[in-house]
PDB file of N, CA and C in Angstrom:
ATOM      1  N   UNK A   1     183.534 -56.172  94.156  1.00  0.00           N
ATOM      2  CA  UNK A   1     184.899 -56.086  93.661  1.00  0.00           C
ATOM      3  C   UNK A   1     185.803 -56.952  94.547  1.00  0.00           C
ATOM      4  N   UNK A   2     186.740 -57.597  93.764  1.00  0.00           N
ATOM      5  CA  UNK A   2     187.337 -58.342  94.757  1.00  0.00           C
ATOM      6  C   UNK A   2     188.374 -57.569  95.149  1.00  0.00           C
ATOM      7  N   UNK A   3     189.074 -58.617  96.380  1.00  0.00           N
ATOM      8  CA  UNK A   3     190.703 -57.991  96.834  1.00  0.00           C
ATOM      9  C   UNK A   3     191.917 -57.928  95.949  1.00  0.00           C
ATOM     10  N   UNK A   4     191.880 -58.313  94.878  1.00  0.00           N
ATOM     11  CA  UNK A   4     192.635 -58.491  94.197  1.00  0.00           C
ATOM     12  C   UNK A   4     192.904 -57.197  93.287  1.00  0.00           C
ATOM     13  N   UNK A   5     191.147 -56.824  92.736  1.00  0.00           N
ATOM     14  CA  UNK A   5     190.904 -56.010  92.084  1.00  0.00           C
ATOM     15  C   UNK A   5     191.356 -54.468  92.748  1.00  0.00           C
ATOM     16  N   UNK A   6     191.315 -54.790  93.717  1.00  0.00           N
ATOM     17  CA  UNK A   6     191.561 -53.148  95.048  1.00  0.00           C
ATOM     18  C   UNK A   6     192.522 -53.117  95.245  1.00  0.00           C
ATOM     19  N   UNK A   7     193.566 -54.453  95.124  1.00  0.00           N
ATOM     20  CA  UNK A   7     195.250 -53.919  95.052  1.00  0.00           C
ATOM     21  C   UNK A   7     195.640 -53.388  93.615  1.00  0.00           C
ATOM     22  N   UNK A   8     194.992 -54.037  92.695  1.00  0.00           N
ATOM     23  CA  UNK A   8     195.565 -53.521  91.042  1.00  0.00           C
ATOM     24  C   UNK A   8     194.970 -51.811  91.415  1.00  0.00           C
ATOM     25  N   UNK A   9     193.675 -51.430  92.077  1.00  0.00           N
ATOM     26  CA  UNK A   9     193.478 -50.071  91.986  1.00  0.00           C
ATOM     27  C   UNK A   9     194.612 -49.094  92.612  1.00  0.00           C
ATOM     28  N   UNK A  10     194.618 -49.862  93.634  1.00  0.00           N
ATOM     29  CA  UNK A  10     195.480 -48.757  94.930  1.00  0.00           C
ATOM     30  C   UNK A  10     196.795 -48.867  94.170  1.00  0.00           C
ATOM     31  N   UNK A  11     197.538 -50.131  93.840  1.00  0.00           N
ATOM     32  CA  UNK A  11     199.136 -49.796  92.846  1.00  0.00           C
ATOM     33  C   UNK A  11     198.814 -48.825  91.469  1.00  0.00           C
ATOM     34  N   UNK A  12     197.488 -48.886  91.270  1.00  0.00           N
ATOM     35  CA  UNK A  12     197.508 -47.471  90.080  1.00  0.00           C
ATOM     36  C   UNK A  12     197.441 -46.463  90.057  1.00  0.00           C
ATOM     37  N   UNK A  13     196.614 -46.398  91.108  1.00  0.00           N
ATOM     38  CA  UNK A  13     195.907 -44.452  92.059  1.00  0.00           C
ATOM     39  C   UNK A  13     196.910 -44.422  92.936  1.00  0.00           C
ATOM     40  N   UNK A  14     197.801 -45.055  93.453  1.00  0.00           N
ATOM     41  CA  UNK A  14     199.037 -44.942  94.376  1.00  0.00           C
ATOM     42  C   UNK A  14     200.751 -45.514  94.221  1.00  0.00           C
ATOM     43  N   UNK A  15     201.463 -45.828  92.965  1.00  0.00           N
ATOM     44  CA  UNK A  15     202.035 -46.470  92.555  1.00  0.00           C
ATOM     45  C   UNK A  15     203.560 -46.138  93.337  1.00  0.00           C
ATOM     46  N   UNK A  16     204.108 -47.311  93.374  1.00  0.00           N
ATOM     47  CA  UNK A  16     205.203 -47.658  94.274  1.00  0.00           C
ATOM     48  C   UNK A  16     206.153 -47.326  93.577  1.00  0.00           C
ATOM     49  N   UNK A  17     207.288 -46.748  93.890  1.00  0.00           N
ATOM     50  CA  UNK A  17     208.860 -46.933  93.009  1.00  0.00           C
ATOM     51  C   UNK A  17     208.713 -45.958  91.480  1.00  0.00           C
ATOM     52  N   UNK A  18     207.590 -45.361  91.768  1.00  0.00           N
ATOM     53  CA  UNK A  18     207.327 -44.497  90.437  1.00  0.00           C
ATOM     54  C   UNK A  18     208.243 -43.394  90.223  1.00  0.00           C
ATOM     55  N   UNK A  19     208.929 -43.240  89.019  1.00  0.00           N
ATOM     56  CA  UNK A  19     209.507 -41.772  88.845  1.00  0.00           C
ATOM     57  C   UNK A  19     211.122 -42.706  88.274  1.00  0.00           C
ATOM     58  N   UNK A  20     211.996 -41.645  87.920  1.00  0.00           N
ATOM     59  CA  UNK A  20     213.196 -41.674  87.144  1.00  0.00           C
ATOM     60  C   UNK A  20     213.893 -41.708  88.295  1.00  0.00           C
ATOM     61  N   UNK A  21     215.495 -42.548  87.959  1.00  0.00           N
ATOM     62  CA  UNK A  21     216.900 -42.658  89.162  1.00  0.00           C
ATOM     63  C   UNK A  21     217.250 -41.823  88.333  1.00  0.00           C
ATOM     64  N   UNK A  22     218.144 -41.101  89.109  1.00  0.00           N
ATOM     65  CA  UNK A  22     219.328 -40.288  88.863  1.00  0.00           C
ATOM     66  C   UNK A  22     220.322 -41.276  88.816  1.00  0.00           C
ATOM     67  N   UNK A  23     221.140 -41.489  87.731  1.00  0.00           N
ATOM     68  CA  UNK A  23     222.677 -41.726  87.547  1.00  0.00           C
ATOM     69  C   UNK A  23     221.834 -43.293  88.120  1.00  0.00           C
ATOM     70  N   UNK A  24     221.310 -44.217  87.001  1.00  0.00           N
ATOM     71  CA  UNK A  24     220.991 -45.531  87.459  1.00  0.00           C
ATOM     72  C   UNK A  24     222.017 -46.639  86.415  1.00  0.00           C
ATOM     73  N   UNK A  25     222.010 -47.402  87.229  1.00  0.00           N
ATOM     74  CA  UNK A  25     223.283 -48.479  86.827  1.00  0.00           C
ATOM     75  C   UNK A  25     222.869 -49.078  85.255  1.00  0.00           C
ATOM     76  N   UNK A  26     221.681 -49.656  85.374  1.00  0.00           N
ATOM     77  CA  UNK A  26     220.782 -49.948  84.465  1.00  0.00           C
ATOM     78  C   UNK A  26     219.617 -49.193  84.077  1.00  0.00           C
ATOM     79  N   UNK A  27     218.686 -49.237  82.521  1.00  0.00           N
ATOM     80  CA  UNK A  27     217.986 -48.888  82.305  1.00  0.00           C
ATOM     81  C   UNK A  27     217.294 -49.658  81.478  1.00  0.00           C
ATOM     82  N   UNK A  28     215.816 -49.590  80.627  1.00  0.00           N
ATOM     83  CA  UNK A  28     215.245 -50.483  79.992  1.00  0.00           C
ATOM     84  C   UNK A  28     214.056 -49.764  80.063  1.00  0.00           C
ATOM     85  N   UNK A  29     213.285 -50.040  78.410  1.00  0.00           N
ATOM     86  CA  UNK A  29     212.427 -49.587  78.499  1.00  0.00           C
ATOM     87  C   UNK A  29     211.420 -50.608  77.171  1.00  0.00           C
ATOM     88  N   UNK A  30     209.940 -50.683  77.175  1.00  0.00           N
ATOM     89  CA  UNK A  30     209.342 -51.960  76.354  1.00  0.00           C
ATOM     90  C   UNK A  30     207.871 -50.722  75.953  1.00  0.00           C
ATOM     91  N   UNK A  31     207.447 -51.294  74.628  1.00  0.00           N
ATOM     92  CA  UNK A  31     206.124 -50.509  74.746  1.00  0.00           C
ATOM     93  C   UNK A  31     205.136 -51.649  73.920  1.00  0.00           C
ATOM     94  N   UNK A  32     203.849 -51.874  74.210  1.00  0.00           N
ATOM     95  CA  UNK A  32     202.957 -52.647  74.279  1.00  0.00           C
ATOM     96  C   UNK A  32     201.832 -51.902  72.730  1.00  0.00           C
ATOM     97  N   UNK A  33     202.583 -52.419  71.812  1.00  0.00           N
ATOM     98  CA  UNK A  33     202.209 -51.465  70.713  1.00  0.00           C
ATOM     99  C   UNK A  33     200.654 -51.640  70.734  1.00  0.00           C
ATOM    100  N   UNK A  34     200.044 -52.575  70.415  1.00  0.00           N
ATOM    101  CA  UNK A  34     198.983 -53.135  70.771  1.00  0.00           C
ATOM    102  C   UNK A  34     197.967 -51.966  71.566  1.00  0.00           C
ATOM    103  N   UNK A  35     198.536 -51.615  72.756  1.00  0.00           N
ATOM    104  CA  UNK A  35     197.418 -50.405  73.194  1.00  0.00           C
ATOM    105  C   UNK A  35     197.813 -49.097  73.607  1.00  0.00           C
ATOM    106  N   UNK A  36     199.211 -49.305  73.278  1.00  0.00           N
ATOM    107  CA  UNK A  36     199.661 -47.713  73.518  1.00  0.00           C
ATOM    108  C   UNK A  36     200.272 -47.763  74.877  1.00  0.00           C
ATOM    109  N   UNK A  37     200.664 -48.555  75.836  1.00  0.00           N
ATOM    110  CA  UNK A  37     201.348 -48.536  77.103  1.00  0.00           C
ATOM    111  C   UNK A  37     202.663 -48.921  77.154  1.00  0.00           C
ATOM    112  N   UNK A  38     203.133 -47.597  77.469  1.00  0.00           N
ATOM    113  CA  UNK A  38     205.319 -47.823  77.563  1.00  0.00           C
ATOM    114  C   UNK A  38     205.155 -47.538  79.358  1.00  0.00           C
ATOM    115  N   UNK A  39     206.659 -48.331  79.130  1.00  0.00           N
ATOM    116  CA  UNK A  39     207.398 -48.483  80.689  1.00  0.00           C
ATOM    117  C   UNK A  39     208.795 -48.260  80.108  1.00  0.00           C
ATOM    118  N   UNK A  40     209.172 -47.833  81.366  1.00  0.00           N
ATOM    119  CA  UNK A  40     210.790 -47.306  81.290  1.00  0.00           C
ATOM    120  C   UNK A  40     210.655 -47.725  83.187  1.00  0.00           C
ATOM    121  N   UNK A  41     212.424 -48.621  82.977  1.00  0.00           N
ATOM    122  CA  UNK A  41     212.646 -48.681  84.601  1.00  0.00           C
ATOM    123  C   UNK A  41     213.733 -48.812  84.796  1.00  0.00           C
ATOM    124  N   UNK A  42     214.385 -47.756  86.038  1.00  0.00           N
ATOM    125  CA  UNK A  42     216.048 -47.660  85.858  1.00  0.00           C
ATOM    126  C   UNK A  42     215.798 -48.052  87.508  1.00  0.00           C
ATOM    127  N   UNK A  43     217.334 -49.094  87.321  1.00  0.00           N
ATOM    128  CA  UNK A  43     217.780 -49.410  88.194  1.00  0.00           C
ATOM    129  C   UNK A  43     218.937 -49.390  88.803  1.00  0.00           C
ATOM    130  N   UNK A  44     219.647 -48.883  89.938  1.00  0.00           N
ATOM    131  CA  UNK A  44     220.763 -48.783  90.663  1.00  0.00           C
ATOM    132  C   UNK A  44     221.307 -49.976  91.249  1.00  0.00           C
ATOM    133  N   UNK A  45     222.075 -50.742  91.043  1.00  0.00           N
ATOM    134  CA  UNK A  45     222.956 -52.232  91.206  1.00  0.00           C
ATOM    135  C   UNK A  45     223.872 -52.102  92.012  1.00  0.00           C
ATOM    136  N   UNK A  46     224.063 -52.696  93.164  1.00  0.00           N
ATOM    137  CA  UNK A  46     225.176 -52.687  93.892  1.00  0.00           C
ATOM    138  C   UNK A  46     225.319 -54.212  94.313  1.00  0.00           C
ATOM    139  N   UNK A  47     226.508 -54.349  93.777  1.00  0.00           N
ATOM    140  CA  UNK A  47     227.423 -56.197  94.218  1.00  0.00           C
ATOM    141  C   UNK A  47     226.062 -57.150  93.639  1.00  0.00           C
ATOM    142  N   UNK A  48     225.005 -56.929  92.364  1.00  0.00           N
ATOM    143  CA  UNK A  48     224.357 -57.833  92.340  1.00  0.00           C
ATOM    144  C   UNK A  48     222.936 -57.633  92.787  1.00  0.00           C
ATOM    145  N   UNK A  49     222.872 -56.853  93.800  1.00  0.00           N
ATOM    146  CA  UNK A  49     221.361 -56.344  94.189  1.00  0.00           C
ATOM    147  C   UNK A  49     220.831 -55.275  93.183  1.00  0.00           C
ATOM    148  N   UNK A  50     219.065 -55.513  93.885  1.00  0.00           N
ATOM    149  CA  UNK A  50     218.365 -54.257  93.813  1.00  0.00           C
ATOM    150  C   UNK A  50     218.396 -52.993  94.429  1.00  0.00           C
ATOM    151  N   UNK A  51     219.118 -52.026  94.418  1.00  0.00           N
ATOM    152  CA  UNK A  51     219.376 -51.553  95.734  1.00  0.00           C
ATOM    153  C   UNK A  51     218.202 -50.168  95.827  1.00  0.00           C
ATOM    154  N   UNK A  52     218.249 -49.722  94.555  1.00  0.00           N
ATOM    155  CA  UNK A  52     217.125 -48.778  93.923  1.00  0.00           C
ATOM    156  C   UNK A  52     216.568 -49.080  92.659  1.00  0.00           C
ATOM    157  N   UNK A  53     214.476 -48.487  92.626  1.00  0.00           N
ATOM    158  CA  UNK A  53     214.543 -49.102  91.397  1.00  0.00           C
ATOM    159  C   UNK A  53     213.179 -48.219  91.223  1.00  0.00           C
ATOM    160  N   UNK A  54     213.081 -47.478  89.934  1.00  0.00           N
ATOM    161  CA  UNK A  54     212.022 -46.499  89.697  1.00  0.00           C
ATOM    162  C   UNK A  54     211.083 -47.291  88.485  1.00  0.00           C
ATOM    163  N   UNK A  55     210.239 -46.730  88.167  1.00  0.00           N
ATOM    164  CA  UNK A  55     209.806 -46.905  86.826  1.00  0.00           C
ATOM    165  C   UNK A  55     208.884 -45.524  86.558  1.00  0.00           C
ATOM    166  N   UNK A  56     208.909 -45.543  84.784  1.00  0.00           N
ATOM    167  CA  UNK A  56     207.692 -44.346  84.493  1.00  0.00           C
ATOM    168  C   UNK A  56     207.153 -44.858  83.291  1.00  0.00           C
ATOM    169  N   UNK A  57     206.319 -44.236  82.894  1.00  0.00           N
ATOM    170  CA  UNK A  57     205.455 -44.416  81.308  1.00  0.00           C
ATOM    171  C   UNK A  57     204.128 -44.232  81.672  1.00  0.00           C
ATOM    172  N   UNK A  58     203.252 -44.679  80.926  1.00  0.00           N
ATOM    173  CA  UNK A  58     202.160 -44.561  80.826  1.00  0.00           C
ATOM    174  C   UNK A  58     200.933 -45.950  79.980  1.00  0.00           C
ATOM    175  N   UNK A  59     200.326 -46.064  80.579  1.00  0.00           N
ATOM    176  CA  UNK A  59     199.276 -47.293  80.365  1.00  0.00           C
ATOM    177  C   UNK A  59     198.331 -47.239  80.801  1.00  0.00           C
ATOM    178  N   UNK A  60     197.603 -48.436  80.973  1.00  0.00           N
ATOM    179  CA  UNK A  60     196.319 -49.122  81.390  1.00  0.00           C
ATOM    180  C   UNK A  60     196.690 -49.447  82.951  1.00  0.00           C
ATOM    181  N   UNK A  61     195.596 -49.244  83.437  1.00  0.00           N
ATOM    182  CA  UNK A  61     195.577 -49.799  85.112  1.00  0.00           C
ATOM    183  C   UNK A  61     196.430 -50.992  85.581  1.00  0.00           C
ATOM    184  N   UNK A  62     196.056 -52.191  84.920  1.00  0.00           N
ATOM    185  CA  UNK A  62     197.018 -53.505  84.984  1.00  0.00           C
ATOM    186  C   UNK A  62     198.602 -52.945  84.494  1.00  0.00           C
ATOM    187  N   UNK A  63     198.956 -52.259  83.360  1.00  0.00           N
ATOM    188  CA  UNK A  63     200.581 -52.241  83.165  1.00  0.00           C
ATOM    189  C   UNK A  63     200.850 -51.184  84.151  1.00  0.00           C
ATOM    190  N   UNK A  64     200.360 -50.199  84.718  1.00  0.00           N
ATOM    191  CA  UNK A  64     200.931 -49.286  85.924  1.00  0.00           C
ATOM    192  C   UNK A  64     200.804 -50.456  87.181  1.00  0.00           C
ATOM    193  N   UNK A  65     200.153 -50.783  87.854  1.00  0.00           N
ATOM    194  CA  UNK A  65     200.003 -52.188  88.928  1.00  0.00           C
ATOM    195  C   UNK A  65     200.639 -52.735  88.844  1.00  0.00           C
ATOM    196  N   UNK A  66     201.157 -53.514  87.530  1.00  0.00           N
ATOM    197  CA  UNK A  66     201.785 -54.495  87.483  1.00  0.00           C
ATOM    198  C   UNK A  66     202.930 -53.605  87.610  1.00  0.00           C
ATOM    199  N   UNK A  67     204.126 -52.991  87.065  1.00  0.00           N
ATOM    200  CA  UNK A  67     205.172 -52.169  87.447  1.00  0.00           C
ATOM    201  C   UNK A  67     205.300 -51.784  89.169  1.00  0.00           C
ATOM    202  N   UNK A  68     204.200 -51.463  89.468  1.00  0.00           N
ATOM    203  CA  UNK A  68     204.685 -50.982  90.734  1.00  0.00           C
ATOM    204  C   UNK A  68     204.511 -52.019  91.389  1.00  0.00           C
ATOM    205  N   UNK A  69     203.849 -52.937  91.198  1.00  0.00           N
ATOM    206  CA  UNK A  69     203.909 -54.640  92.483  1.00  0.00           C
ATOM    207  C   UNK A  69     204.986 -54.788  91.921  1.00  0.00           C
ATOM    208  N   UNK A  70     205.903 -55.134  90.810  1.00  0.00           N
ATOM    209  CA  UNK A  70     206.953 -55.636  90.410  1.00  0.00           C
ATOM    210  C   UNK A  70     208.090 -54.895  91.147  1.00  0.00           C
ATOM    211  N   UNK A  71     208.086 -54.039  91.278  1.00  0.00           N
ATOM    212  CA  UNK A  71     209.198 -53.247  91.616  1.00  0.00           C
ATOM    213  C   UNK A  71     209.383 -53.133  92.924  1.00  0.00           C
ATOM    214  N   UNK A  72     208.255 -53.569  93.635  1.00  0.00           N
ATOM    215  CA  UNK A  72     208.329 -54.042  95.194  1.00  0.00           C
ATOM    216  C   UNK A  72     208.618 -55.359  95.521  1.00  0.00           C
ATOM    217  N   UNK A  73     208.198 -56.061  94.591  1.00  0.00           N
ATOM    218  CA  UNK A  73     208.540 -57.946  94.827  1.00  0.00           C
ATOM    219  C   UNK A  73     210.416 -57.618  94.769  1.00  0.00           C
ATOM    220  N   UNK A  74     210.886 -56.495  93.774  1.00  0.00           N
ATOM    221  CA  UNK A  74     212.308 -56.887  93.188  1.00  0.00           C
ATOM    222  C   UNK A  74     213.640 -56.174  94.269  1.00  0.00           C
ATOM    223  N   UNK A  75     212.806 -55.172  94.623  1.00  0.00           N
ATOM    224  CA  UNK A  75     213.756 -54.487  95.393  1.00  0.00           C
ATOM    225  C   UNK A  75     214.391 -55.091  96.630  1.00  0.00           C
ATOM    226  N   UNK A  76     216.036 -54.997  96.604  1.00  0.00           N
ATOM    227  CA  UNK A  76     216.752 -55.836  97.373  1.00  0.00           C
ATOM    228  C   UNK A  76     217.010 -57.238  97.020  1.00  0.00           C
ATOM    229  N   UNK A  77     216.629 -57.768  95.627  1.00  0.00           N
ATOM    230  CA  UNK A  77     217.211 -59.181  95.356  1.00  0.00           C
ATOM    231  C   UNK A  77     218.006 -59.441  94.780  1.00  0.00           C
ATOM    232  N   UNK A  78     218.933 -60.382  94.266  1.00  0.00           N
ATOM    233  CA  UNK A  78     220.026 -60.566  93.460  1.00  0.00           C
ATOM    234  C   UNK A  78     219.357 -60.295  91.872  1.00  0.00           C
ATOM    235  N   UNK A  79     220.101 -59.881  91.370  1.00  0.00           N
ATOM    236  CA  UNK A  79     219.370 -59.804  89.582  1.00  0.00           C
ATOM    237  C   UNK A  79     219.458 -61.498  88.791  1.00  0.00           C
ATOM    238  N   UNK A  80     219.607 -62.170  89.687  1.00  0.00           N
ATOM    239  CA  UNK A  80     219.912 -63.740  89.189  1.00  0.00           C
ATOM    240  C   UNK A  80     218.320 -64.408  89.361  1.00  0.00           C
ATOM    241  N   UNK A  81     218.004 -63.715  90.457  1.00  0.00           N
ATOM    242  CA  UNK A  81     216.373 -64.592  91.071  1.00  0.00           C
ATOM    243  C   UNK A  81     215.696 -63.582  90.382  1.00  0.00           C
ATOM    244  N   UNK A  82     215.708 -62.757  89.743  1.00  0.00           N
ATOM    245  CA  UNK A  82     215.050 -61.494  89.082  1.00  0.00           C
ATOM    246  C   UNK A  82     214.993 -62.038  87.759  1.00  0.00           C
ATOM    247  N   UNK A  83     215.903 -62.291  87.340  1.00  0.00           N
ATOM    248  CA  UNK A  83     215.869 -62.779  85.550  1.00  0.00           C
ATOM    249  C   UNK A  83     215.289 -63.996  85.732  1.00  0.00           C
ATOM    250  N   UNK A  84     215.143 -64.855  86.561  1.00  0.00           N
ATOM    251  CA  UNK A  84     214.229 -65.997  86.674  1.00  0.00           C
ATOM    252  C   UNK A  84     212.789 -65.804  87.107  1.00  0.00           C
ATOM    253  N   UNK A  85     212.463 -65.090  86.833  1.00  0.00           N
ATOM    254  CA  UNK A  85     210.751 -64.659  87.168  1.00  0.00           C
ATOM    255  C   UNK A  85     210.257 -65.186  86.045  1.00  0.00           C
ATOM    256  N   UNK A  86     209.484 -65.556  86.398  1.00  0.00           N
ATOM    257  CA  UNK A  86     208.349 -66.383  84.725  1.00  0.00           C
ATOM    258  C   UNK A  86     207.042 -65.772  84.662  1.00  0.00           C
ATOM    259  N   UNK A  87     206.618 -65.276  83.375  1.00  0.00           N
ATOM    260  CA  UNK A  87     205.238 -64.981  83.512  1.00  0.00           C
ATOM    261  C   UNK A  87     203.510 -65.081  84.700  1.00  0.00           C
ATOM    262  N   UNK A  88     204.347 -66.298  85.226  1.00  0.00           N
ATOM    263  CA  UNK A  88     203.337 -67.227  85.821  1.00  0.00           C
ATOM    264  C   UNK A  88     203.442 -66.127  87.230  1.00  0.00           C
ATOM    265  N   UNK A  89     204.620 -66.029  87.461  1.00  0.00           N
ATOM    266  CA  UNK A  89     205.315 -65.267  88.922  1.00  0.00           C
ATOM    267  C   UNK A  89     204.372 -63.691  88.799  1.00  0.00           C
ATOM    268  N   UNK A  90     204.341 -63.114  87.856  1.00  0.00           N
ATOM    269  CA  UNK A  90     203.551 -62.035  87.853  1.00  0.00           C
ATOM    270  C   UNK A  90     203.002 -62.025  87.794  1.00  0.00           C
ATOM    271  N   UNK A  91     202.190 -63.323  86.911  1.00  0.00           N
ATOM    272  CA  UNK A  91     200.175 -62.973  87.263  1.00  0.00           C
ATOM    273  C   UNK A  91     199.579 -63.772  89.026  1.00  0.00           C
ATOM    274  N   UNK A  92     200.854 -64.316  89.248  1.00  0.00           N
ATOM    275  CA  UNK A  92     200.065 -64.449  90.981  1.00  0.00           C
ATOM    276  C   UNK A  92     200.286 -62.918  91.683  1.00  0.00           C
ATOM    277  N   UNK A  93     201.299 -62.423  91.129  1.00  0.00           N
ATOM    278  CA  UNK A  93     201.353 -61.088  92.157  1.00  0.00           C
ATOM    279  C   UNK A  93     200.497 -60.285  91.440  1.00  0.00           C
ATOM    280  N   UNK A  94     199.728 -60.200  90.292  1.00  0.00           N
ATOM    281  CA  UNK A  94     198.834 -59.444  90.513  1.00  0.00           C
ATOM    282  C   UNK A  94     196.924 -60.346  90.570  1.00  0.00           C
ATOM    283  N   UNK A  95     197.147 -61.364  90.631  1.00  0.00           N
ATOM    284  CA  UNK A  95     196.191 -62.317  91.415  1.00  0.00           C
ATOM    285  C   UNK A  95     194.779 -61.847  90.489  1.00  0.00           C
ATOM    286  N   UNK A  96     194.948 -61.662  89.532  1.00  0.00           N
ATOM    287  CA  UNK A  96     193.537 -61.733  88.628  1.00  0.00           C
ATOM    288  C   UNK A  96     193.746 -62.683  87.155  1.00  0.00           C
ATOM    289  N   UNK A  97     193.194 -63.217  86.522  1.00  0.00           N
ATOM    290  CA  UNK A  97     193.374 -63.788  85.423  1.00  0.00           C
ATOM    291  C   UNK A  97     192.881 -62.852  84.496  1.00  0.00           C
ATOM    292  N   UNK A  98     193.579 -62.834  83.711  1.00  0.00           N
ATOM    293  CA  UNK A  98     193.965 -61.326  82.656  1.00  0.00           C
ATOM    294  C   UNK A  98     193.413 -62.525  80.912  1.00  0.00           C
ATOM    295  N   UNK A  99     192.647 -61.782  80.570  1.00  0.00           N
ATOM    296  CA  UNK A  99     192.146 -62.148  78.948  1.00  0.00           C
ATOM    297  C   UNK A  99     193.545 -62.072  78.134  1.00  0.00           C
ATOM    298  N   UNK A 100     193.278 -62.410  77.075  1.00  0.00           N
ATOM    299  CA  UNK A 100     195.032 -62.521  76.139  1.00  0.00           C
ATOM    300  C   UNK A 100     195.029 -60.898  75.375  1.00  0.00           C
ATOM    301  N   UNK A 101     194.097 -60.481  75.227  1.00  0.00           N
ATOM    302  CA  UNK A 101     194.247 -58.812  75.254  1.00  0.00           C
ATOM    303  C   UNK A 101     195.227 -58.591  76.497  1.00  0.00           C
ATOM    304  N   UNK A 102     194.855 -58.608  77.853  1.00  0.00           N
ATOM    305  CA  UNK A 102     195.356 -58.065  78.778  1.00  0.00           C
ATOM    306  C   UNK A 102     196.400 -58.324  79.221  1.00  0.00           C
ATOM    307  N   UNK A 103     196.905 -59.574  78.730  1.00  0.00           N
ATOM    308  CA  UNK A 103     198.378 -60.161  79.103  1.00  0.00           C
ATOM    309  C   UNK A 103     199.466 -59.746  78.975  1.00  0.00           C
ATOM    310  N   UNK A 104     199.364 -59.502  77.417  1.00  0.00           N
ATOM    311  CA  UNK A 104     200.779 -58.174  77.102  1.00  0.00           C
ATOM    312  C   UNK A 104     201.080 -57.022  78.349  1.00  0.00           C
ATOM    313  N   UNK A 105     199.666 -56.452  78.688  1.00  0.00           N
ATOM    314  CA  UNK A 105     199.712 -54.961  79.650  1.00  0.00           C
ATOM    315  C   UNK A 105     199.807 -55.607  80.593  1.00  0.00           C
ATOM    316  N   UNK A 106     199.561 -56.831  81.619  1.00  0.00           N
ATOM    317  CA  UNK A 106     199.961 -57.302  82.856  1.00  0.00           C
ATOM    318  C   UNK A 106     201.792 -57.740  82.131  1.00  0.00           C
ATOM    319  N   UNK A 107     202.361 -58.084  81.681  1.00  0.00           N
ATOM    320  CA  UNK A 107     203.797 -58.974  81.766  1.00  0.00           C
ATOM    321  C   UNK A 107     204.513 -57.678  80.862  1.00  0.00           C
ATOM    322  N   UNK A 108     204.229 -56.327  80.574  1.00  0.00           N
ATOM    323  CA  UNK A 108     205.004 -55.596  80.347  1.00  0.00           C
ATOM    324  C   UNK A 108     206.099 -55.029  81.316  1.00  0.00           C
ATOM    325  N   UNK A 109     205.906 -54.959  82.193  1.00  0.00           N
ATOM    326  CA  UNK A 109     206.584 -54.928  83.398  1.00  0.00           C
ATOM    327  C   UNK A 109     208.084 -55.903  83.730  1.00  0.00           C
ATOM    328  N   UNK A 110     207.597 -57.050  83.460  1.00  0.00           N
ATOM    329  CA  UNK A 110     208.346 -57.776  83.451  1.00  0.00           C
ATOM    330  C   UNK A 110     209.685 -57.922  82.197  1.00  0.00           C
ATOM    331  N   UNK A 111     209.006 -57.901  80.687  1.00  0.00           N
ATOM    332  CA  UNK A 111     209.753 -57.328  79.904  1.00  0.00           C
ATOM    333  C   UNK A 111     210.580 -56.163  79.908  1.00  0.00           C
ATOM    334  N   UNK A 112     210.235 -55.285  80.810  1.00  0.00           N
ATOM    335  CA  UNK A 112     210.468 -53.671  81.311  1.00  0.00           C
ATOM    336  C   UNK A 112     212.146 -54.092  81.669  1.00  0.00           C
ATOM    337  N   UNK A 113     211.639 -54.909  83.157  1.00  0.00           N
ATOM    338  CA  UNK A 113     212.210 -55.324  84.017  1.00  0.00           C
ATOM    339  C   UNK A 113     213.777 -55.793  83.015  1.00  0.00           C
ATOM    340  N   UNK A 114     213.739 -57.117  82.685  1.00  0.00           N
ATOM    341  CA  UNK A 114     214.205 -57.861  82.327  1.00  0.00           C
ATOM    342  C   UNK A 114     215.018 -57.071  81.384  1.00  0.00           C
ATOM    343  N   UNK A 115     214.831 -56.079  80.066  1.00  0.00           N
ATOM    344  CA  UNK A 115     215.567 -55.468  79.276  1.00  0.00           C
ATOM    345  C   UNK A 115     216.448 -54.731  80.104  1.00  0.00           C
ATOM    346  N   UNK A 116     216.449 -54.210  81.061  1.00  0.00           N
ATOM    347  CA  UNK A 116     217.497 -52.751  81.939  1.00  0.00           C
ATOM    348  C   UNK A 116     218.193 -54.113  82.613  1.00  0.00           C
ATOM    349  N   UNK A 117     217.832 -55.327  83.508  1.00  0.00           N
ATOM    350  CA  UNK A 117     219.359 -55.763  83.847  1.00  0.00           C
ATOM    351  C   UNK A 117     220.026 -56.173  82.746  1.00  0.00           C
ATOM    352  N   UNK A 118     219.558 -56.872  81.454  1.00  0.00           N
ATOM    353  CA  UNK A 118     220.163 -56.646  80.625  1.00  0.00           C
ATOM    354  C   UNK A 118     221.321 -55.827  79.954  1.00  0.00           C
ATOM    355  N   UNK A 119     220.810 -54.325  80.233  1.00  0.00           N
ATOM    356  CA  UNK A 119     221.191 -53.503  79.584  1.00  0.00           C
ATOM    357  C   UNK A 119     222.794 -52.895  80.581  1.00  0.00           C
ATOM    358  N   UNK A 120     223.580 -52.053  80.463  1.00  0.00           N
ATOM    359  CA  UNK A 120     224.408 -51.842  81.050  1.00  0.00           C
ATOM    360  C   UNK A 120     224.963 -50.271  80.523  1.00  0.00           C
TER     361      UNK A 120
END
């Protein structure tokens, strides 16, 4: 198994930033009809930052991983370098090459992401 494969495990059996904000600035939520995996991720904004940032739902190993590496790459950045993340940016942080089945459930996260600063 590679190293790559043992971080997607440990962000799934151990996931970062998991759970609901209370009273969050933003919210957003995407579901991956395709296999049945939703994300919901609220975020707390102050002057432009990340300042807090949860997520919940339920999925496949890669869309829980991918949420919780995401939500550690994001925390503390401007939402300007955040809405500029490109697909490409998330499959190095989760460092496996994902089949086109699996792509949707790796870059849901990111869609996650992207709808709540959106949202207001």
């Amino acid at each position: 198994m590679s190293l790559y494969q043992d971080v997607i495990l440990d962000h799934y059996r151990n996931p970062r930033n998991q759970g609901e904000l209370k009273h969050p600035t933003h919210t957003g939520s995407a579901l991956n009809p395709t296999c049945g995996d939703q994300l919901q991720m609220d975020i707390i904004m102050e002057n432009g930052i990340i300042k807090e940032i949860g997520f919940s739902g339920a999925g496949c190993a890669i869309s829980q991983a991918s949420a919780s590496l995401l939500t550690e790459e994001v925390l503390g950045k401007r939402s300007e370098e955040v809405l500029a993340l490109s697909p490409q940016d998330i499959l190095k942080l989760l460092g496996v090459t994902l089949s086109p089945a699996r792509l949707k459930c790796g870059l849901l996260s990111l869609e996650t992401l992207k709808k709540a600063l959106s949202s207001k």
